[in-house]
Protein backbone atom coordinates (compact mmCIF):
# COMPACT_ATOMS: atom_id res chain seq x y z
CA UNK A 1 -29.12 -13.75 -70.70
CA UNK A 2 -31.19 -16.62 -69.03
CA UNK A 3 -27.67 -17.91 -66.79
CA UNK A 4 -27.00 -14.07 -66.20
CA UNK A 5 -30.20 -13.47 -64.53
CA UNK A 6 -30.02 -16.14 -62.16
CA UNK A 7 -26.49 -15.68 -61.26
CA UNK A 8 -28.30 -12.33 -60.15
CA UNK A 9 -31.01 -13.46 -58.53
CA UNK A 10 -28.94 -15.73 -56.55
CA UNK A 11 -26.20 -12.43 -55.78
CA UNK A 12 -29.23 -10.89 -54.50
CA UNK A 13 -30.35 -13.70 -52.49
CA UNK A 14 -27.12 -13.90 -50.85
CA UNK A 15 -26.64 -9.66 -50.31
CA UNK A 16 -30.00 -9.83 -48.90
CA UNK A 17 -29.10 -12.97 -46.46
CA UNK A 18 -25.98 -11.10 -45.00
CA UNK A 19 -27.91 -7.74 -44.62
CA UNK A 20 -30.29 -9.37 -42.62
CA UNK A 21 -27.88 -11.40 -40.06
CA UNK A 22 -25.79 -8.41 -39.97
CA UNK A 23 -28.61 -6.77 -38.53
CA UNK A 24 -29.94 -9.23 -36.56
CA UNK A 25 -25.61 -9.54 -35.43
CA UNK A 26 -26.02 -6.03 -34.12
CA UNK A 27 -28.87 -5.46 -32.55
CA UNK A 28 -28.68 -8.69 -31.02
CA UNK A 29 -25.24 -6.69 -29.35
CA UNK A 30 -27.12 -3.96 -28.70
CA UNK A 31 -30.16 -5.62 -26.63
CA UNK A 32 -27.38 -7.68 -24.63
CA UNK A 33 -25.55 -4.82 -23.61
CA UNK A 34 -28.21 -2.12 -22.80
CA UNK A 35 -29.65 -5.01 -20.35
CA UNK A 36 -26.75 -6.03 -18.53
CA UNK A 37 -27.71 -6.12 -14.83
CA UNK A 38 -25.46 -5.01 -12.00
CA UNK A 39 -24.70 -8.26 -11.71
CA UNK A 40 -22.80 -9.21 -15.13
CA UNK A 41 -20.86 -6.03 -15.20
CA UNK A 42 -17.50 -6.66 -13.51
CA UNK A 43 -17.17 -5.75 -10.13
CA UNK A 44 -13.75 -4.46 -10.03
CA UNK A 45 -12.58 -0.97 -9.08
CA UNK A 46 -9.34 0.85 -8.79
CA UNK A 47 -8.69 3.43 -6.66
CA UNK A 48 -5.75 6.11 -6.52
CA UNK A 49 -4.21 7.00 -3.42
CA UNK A 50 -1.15 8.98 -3.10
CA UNK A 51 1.22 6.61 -1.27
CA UNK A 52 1.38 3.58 0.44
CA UNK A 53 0.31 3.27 3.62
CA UNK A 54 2.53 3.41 6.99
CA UNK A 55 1.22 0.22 8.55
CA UNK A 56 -1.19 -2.35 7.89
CA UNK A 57 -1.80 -3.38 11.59
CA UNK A 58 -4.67 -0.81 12.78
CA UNK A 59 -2.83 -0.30 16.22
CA UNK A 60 -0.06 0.90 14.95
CA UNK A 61 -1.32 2.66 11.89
CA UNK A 62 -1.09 6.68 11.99
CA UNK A 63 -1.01 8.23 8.65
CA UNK A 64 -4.32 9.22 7.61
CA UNK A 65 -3.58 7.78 4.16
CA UNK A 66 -3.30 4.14 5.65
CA UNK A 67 -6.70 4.97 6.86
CA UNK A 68 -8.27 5.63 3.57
CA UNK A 69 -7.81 2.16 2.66
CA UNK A 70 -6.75 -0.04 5.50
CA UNK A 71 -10.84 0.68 7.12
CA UNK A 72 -12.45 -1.28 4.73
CA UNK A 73 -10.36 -4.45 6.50
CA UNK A 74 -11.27 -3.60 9.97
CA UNK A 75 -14.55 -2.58 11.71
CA UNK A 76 -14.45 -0.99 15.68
CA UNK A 77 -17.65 -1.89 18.79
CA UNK A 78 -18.91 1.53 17.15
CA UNK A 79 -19.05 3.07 13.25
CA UNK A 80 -18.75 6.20 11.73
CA UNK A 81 -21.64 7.70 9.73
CA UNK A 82 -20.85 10.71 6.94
CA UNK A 83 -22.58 13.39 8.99
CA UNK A 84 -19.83 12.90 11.65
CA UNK A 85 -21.87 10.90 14.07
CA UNK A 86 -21.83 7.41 15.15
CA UNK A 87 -24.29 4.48 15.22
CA UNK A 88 -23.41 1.16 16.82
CA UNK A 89 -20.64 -1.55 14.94
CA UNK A 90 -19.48 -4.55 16.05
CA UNK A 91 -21.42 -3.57 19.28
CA UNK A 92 -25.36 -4.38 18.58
CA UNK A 93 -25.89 -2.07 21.14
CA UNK A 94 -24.96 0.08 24.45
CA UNK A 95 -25.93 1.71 27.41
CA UNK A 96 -23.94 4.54 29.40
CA UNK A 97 -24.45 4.73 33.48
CA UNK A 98 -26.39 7.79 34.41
CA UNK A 99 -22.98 8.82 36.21
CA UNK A 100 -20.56 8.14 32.69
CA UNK A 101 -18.67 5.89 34.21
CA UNK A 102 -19.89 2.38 33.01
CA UNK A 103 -20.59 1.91 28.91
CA UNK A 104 -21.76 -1.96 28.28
CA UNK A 105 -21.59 -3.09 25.14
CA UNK A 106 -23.76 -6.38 23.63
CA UNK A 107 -21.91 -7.98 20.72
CA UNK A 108 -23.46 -7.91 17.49
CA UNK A 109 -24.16 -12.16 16.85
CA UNK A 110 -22.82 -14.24 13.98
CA UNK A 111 -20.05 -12.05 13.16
CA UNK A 112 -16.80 -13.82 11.68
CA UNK A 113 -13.32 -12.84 11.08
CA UNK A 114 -11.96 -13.06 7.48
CA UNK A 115 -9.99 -16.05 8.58
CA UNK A 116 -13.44 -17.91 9.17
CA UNK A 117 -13.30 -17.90 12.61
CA UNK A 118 -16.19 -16.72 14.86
CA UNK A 119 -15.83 -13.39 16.20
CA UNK A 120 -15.72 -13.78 20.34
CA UNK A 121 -15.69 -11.56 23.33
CA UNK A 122 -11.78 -12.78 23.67
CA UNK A 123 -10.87 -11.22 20.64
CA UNK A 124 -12.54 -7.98 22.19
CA UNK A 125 -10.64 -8.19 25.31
CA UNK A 126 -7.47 -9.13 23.49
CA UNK A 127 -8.13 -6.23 21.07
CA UNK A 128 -8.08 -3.74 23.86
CA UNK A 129 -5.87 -5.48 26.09
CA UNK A 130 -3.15 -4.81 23.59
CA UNK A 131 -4.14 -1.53 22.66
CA UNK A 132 -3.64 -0.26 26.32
CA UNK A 133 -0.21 -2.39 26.49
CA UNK A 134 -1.38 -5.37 29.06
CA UNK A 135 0.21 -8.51 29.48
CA UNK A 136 3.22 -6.73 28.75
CA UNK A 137 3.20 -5.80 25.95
CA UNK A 138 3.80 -2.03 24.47
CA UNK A 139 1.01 0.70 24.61
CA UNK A 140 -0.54 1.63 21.23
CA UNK A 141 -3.14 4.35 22.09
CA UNK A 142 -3.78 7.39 25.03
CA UNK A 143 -7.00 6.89 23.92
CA UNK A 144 -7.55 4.40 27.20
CA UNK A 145 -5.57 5.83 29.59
CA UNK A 146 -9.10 7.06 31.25
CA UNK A 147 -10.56 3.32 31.47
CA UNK A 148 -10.34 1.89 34.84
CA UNK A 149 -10.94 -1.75 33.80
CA UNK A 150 -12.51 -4.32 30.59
CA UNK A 151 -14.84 -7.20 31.78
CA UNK A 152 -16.71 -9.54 30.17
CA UNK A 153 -19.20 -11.13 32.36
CA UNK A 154 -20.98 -13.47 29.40
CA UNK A 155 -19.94 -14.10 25.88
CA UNK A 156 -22.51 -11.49 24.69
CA UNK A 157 -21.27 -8.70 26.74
CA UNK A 158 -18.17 -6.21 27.08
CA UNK A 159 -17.82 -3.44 30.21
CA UNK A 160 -15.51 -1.01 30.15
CA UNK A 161 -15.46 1.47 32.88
CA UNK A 162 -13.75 4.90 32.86
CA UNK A 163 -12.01 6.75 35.64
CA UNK A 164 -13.64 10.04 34.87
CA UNK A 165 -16.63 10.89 33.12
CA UNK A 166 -15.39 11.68 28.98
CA UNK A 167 -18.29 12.56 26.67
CA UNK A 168 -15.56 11.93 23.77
CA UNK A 169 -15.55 8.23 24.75
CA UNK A 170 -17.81 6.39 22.17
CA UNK A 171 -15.28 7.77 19.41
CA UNK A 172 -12.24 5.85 20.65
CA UNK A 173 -14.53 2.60 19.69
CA UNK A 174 -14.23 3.28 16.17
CA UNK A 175 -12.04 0.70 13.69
CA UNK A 176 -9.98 4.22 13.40
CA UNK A 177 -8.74 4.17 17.12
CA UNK A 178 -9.75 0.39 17.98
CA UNK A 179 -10.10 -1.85 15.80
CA UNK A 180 -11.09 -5.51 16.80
CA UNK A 181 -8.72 -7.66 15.25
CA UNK A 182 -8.70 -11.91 16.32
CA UNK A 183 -6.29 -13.30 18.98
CA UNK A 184 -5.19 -16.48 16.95
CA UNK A 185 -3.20 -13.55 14.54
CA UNK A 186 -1.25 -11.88 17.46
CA UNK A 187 2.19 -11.46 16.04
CA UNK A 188 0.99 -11.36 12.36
CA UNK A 189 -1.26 -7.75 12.06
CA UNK A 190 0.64 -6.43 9.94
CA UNK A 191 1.73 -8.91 7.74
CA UNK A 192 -1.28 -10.71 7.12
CA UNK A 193 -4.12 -8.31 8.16
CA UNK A 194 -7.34 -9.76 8.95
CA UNK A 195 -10.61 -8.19 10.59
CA UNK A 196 -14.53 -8.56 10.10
CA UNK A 197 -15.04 -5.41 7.60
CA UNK A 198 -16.22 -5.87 3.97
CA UNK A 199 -13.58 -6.79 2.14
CA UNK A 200 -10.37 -8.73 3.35
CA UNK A 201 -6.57 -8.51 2.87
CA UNK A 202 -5.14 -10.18 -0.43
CA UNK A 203 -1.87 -8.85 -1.32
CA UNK A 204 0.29 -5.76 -0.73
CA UNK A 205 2.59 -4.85 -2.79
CA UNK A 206 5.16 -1.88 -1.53
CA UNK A 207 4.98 1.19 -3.95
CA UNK A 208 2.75 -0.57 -6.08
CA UNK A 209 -0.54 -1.39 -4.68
CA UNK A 210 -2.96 -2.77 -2.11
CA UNK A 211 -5.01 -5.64 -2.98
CA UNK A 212 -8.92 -6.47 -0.81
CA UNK A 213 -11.15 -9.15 -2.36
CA UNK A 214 -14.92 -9.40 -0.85
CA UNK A 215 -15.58 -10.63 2.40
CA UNK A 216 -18.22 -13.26 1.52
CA UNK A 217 -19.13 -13.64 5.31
CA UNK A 218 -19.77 -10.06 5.46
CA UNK A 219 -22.90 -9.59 8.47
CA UNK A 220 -24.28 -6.91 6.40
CA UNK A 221 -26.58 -8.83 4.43
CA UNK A 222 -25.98 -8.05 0.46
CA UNK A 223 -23.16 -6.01 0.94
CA UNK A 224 -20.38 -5.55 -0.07
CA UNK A 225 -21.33 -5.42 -4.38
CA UNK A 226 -17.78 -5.33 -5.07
CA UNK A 227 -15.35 -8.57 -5.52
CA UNK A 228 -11.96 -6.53 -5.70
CA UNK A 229 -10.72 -3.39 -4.59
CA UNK A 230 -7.01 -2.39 -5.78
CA UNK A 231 -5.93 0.66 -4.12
CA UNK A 232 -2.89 2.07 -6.60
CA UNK A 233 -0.18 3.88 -5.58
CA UNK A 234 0.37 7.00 -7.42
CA UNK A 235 1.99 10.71 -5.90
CA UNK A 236 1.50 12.58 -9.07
CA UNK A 237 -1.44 14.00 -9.81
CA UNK A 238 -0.86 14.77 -12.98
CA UNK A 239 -0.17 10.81 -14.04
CA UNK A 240 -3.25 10.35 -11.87
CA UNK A 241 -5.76 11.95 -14.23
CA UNK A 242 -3.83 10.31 -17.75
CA UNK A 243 -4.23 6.91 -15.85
CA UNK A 244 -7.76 8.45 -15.22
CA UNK A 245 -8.75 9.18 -19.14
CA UNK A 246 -6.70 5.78 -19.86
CA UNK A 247 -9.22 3.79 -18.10
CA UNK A 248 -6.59 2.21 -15.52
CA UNK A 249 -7.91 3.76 -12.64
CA UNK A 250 -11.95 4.28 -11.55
CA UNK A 251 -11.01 6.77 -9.26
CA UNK A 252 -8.87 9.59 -8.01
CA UNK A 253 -8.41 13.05 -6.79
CA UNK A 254 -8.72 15.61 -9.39
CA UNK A 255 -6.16 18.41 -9.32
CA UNK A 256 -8.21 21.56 -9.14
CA UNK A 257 -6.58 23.48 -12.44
CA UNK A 258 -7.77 20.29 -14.43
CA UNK A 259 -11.57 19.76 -12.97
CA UNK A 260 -12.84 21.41 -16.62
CA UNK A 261 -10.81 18.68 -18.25
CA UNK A 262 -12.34 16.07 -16.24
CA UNK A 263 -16.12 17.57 -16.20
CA UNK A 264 -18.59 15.53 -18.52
CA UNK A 265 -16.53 12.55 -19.51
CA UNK A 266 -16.75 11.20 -15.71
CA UNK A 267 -18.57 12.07 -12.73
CA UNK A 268 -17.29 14.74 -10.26
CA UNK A 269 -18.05 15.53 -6.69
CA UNK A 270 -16.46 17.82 -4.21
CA UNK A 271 -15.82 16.59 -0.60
CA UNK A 272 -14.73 19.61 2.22
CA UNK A 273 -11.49 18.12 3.37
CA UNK A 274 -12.65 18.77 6.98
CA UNK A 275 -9.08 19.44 7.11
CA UNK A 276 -7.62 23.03 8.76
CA UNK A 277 -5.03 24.74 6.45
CA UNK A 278 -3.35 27.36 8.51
CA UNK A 279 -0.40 29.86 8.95
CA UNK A 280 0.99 29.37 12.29
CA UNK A 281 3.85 30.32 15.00
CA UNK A 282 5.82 29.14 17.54
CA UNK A 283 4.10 31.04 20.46
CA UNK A 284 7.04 31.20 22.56
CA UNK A 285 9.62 33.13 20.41
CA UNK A 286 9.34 36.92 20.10
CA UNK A 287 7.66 38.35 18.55
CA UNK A 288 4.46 35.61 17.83
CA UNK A 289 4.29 35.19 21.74
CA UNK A 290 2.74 38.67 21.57
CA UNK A 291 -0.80 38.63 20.68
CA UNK A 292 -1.15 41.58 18.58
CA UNK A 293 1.34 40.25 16.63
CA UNK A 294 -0.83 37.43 15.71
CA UNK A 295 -3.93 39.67 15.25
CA UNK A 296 -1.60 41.66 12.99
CA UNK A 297 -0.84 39.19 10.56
CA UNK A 298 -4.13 38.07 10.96
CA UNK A 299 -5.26 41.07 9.45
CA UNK A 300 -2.96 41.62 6.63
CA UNK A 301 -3.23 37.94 5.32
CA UNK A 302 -5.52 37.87 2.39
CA UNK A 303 -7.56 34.59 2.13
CA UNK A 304 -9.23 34.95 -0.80
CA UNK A 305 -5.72 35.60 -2.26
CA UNK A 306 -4.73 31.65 -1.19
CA UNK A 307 -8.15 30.56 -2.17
CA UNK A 308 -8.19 31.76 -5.57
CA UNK A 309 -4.62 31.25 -6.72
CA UNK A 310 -3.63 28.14 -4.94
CA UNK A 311 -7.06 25.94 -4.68
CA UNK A 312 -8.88 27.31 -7.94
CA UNK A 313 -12.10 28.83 -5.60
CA UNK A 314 -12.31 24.79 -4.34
CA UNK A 315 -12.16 25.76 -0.70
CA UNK A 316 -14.17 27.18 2.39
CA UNK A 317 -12.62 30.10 4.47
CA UNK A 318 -12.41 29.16 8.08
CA UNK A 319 -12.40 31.23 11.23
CA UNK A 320 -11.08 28.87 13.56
CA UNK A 321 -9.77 25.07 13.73
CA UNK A 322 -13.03 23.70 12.77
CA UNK A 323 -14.69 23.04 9.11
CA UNK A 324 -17.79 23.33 8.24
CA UNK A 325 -17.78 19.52 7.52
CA UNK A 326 -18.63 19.54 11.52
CA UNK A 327 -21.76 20.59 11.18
CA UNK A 328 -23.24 22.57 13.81
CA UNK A 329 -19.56 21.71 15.96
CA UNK A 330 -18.99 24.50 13.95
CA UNK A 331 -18.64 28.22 15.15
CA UNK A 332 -20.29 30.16 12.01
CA UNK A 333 -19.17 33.86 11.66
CA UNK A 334 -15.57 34.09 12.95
CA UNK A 335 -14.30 33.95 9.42
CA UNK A 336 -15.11 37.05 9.02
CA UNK A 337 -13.34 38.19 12.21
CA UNK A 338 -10.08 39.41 10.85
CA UNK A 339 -11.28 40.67 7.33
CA UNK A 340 -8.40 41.99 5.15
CA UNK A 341 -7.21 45.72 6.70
CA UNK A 342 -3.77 46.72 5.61
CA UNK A 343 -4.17 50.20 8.09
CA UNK A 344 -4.98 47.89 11.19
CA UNK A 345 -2.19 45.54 11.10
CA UNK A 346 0.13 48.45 10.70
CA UNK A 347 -1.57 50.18 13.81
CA UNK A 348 -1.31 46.15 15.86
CA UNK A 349 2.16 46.13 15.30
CA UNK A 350 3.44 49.07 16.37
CA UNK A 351 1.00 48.78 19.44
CA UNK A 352 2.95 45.53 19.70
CA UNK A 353 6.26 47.43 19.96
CA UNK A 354 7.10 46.88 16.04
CA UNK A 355 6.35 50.05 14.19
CA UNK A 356 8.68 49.49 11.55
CA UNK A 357 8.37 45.69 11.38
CA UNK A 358 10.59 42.77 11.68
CA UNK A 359 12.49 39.88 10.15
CA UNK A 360 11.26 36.32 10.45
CA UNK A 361 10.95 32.75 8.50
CA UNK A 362 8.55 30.71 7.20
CA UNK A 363 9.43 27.19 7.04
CA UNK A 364 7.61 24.51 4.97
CA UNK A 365 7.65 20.95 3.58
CA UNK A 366 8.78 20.26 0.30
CA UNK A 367 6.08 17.19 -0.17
CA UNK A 368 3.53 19.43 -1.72
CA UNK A 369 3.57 22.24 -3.61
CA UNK A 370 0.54 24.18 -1.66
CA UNK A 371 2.67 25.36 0.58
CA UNK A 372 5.59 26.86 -0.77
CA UNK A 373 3.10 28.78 -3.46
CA UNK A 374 0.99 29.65 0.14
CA UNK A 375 4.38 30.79 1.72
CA UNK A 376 4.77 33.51 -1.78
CA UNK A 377 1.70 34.92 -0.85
CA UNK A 378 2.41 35.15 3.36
CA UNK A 379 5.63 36.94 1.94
CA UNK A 380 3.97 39.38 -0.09
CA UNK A 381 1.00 40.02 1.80
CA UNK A 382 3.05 40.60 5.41
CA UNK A 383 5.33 43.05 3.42
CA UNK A 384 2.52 45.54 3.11
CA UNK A 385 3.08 45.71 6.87
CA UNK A 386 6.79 45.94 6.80
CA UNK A 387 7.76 42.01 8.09
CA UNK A 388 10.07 40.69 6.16
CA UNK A 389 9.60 37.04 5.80
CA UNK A 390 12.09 34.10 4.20
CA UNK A 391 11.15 30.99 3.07
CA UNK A 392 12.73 28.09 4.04
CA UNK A 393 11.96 25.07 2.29
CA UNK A 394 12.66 21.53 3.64
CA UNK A 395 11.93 17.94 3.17
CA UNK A 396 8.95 16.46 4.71
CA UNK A 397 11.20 14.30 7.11
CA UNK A 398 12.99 17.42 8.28
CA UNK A 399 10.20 19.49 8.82
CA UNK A 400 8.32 16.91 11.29
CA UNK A 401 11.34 16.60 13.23
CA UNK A 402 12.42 20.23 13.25
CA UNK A 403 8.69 21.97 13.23
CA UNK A 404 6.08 19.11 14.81
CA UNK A 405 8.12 17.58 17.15
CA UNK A 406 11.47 19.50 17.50
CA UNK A 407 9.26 22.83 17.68
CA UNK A 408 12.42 24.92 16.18
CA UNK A 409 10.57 27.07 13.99
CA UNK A 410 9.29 31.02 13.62
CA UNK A 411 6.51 30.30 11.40
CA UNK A 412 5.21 27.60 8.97
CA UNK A 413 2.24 26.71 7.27
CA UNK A 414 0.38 22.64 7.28
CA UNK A 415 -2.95 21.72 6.92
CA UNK A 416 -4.21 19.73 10.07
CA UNK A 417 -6.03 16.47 9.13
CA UNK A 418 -9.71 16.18 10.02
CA UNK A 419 -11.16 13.97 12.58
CA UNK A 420 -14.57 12.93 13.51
CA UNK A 421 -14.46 14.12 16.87
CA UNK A 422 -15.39 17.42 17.71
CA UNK A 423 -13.20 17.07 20.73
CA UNK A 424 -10.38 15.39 18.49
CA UNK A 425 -10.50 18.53 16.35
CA UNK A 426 -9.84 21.02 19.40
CA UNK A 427 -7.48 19.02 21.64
CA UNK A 428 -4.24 19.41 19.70
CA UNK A 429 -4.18 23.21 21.77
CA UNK A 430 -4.69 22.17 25.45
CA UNK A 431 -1.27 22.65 26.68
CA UNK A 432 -0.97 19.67 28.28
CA UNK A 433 -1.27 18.08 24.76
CA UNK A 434 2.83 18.02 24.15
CA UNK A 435 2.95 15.42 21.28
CA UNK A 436 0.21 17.27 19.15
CA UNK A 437 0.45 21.36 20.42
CA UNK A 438 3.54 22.30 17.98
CA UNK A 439 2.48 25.76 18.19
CA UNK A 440 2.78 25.43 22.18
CA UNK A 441 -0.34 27.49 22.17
CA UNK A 442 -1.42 27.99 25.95
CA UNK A 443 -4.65 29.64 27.40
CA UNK A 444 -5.82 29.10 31.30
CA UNK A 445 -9.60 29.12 29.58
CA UNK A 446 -9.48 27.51 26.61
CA UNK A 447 -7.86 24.73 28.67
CA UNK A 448 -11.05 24.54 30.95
CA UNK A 449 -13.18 24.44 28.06
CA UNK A 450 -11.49 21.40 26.70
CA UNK A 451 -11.60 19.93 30.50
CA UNK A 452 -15.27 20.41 31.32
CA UNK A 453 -16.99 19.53 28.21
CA UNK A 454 -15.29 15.91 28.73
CA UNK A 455 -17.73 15.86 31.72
CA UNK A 456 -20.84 17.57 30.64
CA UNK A 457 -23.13 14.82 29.18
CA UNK A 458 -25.61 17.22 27.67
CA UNK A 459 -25.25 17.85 23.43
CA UNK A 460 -26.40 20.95 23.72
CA UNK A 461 -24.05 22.43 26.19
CA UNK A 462 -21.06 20.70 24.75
CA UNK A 463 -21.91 22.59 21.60
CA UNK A 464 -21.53 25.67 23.86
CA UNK A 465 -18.20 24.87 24.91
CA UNK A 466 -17.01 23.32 21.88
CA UNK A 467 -18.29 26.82 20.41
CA UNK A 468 -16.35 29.26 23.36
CA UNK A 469 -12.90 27.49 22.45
CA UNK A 470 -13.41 28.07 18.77
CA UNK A 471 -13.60 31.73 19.82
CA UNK A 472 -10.74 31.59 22.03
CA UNK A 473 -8.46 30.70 19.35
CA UNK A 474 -9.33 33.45 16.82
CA UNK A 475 -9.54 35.71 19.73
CA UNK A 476 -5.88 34.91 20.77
CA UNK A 477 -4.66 34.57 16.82
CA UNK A 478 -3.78 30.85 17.56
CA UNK A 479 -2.93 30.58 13.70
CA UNK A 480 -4.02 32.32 10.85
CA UNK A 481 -7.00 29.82 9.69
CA UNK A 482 -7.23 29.91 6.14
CA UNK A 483 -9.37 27.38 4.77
CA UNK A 484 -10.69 23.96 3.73
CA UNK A 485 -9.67 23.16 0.88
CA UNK A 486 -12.65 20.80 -1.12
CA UNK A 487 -11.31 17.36 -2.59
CA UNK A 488 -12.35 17.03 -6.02
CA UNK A 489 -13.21 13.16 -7.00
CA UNK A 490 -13.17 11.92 -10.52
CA UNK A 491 -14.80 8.57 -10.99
CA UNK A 492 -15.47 6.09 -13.99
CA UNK A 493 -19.62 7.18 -14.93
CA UNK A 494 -20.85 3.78 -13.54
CA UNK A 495 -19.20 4.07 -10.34
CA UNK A 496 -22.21 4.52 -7.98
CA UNK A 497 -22.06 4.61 -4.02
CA UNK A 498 -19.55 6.30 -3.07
CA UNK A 499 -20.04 7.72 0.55
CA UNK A 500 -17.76 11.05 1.58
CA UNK A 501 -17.04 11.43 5.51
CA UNK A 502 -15.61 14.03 7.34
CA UNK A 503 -12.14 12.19 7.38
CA UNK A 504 -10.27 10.70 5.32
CA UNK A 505 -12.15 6.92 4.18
CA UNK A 506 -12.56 5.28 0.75
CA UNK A 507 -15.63 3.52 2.04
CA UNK A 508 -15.98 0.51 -0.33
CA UNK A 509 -18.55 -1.24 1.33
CA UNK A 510 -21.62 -0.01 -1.19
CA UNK A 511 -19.34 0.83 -4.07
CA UNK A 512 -20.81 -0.75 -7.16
CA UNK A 513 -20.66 -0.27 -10.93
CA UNK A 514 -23.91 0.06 -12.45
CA UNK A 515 -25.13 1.19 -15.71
């Protein structure tokens, strides 16, 4: 009994040993975990985007999704803030000559180029030089077609002086429209990338990914957090939110039937596209080059129809080309212009000469579903009225050079990427503007509208203007202007600084994870 009892007592011992550093194991794990700083968690994201981008050279970049990424490389004289303003960039600061002629930019100090290399007022010159096509080389932008000459008459300080007076100006100075990029890499942009933003150029792989690492020279003191952004190439949504649950992504665009699925395990946030979905016609075949017409199918065209069955509520009606992302650019009230009214349309149309309707086509990419399940509605809607409407479906490639540039179309549906600009947003129906007015819209006002606010320097009465074209278009049934339709993020729960502009931009630059 005696050996028994201290074989016991010495079980005990040793029970009572392991209890206690299993304990002390785990909460050890515990302590160490709950106080990991910002610091010690990795700094690593990945980000879906739907396909690779067109370029990597800025200047000759021009698919928005390029932009989404490729702006966290490159960084413009001014900068983009998410309220659709600008503040100053590369450019410390400006002045504009009381007549608008004259802007004169001082250089921001101690900024360098990922390469190392010093960022000088030659790589400014040489930046626009060869966006404008100098030195013979090929033109890249419009954008400068106004400016009369560059000059740089000290190291600190650029000139650039305009023909005519443009209150649009300061937005062609963004990394969007003219980015600085370093004269030692001319003949290399797009191979091997390399600007002053927060993060620089790594690796791209074609239908796989995009690889930035941080920019340790960055001039924004303590930024960027991050030490690797991987942009992903993925086009299906679907796969987009498994990679999503799977942990291989941080973030992506949530399709809107599958928010609820994505709600509570990660955060969510809804960004307005600032993006103009539309129905539209070619103005100058019978019978959309008659007005009523327009205002007829205006008013049969239910919105709330598209809204509810295509984009799951996750959109904002619109009245005109503008968003409400804009701000006050915005024209409030002419969504409501052309509420739904069957009887009116009917009485439009035979007003128009078309009492018992009319046969057309609606022609529309194949590269996302929106707008063939849009087109179902158009058809059933505009049958109400007695238009009979096919739909022709085609591949992306076809329909840009048949409907955008080849303008051989009746009708067709696209939504019309945002831009910054006020101006930017309006231009694409002056009808001077052939490389961007597909629907060969033309209006002897709306025209002047888009002329004189270039040369009025006061906000306030730009707004006015900007405001009077907005009407002009709903007036004259440019399009049917359906809606905005939100972008719905889904993001790993420690992602934190994510900033949403009214364009398309994955800004990176105060991305971090944090518990």
């Amino acid at each position: 009994m005696r050996l028994n009892k201290n074989w016991l007592m010495l079980l005990l011992v040793l029970i009572v040993g392991l209890l206690i550093s299993a304990c002390s194991s785990d909460d050890g794990k515990e302590a160490s975990s709950g106080e990991k700083s910002v610091a010690e968690l990795p700094q690593e994201i990945v980000v879906r985007v739907n396909d690779d981008p067109d370029f990597l050279d800025p200047h000759k970049a021009t698919a928005s999704i390029s932009y989404q990424m490729i702006l966290n490389i490159f960084e413009g004289l001014m900068a983009p803030e998410t309220d659709g303003s600008l503040k100053e960039g590369l450019a410390e600061s400006y002045e504009i000559s009381k007549d608008g002629l004259t802007y004169t930019f001082k250089i921001r100090p101690g900024v360098k180029f990922h390469n190392g290399e010093d960022l000088t007022i030659e790589d400014i010159q040489y930046s626009f030089d060869r966006l404008m096509g100098k030195n013979g080389g090929e033109k890249m932008s419009n954008s400068f077609d106004n400016v009369a000459s560059t000059e740089a008459p000290d190291a600190n300080t650029f000139v650039i002086k305009l023909k005519e007076p443009n209150s649009n100006f300061l937005y062609s100075l963004t990394a969007r429209q003219s980015a600085i990029v370093p004269k030692s890499n001319d003949g290399k942009h797009n191979e091997n990338p390399i600007g002053t933003g927060p993060f620089a150029y790594v690796k791209y792989s074609p239908g796989t990914n995009l690889e930035l690492k941080k920019n340790e020279n960055y001039w924004k003191e303590g930024l960027p957090y991050l030490n690797k952004v991987t942009f992903t190439f993925q086009s299906d949504d679907q796969a987009a939110i498994m990679s999503l649950m799977a942990n291989e992504v941080d973030l992506t665009s949530v399709p809107w039937h599958r928010v609820s699925e994505v709600k509570g395990n990660y955060n969510v946030s809804h960004q307005n596209n600032n993006s103009s979905l539309i129905i539209t016609f070619n103005e100058t075949k019978a019978p959309f080059d008659n007005v009523k017409v327009r205002q007829a199918i205006n008013y049969a065209m239910s919105k709330s129809d598209i809204i509810d069955s295509v984009f799951a509520g996750y959109a904002v009606p619109l009245g005109s080309n503008m968003s409400p992302a804009m701000g006050d650019y915005q024209k409030k009230g002419l969504e409501s212009m052309y509420t739904r009214d069957v009887k009116k349309a009917k009485a439009l149309l035979a007003e128009a000469g078309y009492p018992d309707g009319f046969k057309t086509k609606i022609t529309v990419s194949s590269h996302n579903d929106i707008y063939s399940n849009i087109a179902q509605i158009v058809v059933d809607n505009l049958k109400e009225i007695g238009i009979d409407v096919e739909i022709e479906v085609v591949e992306w490639g076809i329909w840009l050079d048949r409907v955008y540039f080849g303008r051989d179309y009746q009708m067709t549906t696209i939504d019309l990427t945002g831009r910054a600009s006020a101006y930017e947003v309006l231009n694409d129906y002056i009808s001077t503007n052939e490389s961007e007015n597909f629907f060969l819209f033309k209006n002897d006002e709306y025209d002047k509208m888009m002329t004189d606010v270039l040369k009025e320097a006061d906000q306030a009465k730009q707004m006015d203007y900007y405001h009077r074209a907005q009407e002009i278009l709903a007036e004259q049934a440019a399009a049917v202007y359906i809606a905005d339709y939100q972008i719905v993020w889904g993001s790993d729960k420690q992602v934190t600084g994510l900033k949403n502009y009214p364009f398309w931009f994955h800004d990176m630059s105060e991305v971090k994870f944090s518990n």
